[in-house]
C-alpha atoms as a PDB file:
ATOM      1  CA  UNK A   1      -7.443  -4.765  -7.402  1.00  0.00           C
ATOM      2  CA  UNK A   2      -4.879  -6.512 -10.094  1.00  0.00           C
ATOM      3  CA  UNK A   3      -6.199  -3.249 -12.238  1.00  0.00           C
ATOM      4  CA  UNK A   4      -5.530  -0.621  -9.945  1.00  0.00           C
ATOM      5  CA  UNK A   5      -1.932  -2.098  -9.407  1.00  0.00           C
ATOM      6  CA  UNK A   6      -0.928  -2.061 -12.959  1.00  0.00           C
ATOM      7  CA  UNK A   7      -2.637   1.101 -13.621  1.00  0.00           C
ATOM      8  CA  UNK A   8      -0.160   2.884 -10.665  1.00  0.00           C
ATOM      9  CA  UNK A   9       1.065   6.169 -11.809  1.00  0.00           C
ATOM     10  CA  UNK A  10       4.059   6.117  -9.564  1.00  0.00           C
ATOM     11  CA  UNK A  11       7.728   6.563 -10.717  1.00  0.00           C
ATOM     12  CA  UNK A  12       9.300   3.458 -12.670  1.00  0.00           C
ATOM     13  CA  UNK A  13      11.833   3.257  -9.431  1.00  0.00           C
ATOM     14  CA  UNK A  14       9.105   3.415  -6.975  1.00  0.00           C
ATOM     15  CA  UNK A  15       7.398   0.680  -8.313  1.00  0.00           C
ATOM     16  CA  UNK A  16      10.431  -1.580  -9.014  1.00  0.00           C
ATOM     17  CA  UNK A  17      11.431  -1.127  -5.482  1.00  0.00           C
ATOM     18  CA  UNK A  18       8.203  -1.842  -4.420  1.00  0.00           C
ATOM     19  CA  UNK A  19       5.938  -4.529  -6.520  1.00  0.00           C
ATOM     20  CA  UNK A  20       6.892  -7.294  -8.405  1.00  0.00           C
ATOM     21  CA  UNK A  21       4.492  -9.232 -10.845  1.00  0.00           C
ATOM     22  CA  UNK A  22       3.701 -12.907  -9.502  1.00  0.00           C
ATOM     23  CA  UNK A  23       1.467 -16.152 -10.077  1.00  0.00           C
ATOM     24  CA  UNK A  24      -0.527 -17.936  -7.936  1.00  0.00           C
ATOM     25  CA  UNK A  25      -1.954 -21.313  -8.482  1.00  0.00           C
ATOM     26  CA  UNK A  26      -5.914 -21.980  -8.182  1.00  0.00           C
ATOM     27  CA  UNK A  27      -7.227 -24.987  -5.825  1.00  0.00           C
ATOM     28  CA  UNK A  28      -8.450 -25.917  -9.169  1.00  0.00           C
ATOM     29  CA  UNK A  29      -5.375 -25.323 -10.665  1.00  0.00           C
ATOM     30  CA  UNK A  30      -5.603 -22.697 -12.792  1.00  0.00           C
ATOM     31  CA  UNK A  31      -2.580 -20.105 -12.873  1.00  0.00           C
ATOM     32  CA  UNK A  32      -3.444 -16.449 -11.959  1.00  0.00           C
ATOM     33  CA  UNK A  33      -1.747 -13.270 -12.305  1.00  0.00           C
ATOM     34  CA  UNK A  34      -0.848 -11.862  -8.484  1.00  0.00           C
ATOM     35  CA  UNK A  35       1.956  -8.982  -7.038  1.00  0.00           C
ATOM     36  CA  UNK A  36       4.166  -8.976  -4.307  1.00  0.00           C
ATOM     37  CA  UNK A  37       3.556  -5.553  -2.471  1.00  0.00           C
ATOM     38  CA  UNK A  38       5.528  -3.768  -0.068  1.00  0.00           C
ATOM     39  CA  UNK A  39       3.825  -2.021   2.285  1.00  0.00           C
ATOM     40  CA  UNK A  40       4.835   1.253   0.882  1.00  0.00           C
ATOM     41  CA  UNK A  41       2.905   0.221  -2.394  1.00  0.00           C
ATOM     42  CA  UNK A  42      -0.029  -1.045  -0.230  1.00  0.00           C
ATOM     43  CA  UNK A  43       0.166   2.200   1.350  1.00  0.00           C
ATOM     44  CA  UNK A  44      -0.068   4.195  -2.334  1.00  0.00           C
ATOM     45  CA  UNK A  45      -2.560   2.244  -3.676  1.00  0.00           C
ATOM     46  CA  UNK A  46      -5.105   2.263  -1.168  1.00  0.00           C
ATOM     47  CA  UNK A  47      -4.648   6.033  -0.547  1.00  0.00           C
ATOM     48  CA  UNK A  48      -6.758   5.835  -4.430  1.00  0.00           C
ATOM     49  CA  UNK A  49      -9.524   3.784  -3.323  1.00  0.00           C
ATOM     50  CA  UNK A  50     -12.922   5.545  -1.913  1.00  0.00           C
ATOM     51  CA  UNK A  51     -14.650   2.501  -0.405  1.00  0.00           C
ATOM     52  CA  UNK A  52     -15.047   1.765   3.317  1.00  0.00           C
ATOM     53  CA  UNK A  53     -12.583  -0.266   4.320  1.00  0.00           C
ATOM     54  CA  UNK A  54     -10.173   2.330   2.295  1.00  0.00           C
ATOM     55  CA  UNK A  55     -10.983   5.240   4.321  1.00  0.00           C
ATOM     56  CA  UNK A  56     -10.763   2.961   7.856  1.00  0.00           C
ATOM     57  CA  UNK A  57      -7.507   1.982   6.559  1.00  0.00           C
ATOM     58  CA  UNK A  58      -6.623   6.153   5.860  1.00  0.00           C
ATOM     59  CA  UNK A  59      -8.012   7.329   8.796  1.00  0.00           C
ATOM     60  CA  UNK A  60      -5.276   4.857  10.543  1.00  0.00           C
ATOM     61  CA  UNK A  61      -2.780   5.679   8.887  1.00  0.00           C
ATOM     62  CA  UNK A  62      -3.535   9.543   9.349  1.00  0.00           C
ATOM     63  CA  UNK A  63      -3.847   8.954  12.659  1.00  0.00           C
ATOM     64  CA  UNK A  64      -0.577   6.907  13.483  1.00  0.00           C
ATOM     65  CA  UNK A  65       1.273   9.270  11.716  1.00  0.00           C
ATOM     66  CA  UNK A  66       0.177  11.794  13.911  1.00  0.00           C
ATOM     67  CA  UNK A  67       1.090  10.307  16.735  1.00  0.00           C
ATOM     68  CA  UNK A  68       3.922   9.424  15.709  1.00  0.00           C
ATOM     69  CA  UNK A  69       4.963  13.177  14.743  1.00  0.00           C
ATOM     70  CA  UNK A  70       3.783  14.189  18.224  1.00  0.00           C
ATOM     71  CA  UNK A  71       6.510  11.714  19.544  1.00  0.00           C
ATOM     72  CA  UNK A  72       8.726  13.324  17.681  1.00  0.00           C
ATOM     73  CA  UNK A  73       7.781  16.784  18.529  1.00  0.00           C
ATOM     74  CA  UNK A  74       8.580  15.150  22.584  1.00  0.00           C
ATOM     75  CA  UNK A  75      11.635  14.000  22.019  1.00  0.00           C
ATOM     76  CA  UNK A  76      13.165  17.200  20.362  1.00  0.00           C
ATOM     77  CA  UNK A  77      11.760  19.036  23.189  1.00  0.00           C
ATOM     78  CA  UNK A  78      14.003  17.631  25.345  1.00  0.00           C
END
């Protein structure tokens, strides 16, 4: 995953909006490399992966935004 975050091909504002580089600390003490994600990064990177819990996570979103749109589409209806 730490990969596929430094390897996003977004804009340069995008992803200083949205990430910043971090540490964590092992229970053995170690220090790791780590990000802070927004959502909206979350959102961009996972759209990349092809595993399982990736395309659960699409199909959500996919079908949230739907619904949401539909709201939408209600509202200005009225």
């Amino acid at each position: 995953m730490l990969k596929a975050i430094e390897r996003l091909d977004c804009s340069k504002d995008f992803g200083e909006l949205n990430f910043q580089p971090s540490n964590y600390w092992t229970k053995l003490g170690k220090k790791k490399p780590s990000h802070n994600l927004t959502r909206d990064v979350f959102v961009f990177l996972t759209i990349g992966f092809r595993d399982k819990s990736a395309a659960q996570f699409k199909e959500a979103f996919i079908n949230e935004f739907n619904r949401m749109e539909q709201h939408i589409h209600c509202i200005n209806r009225r």
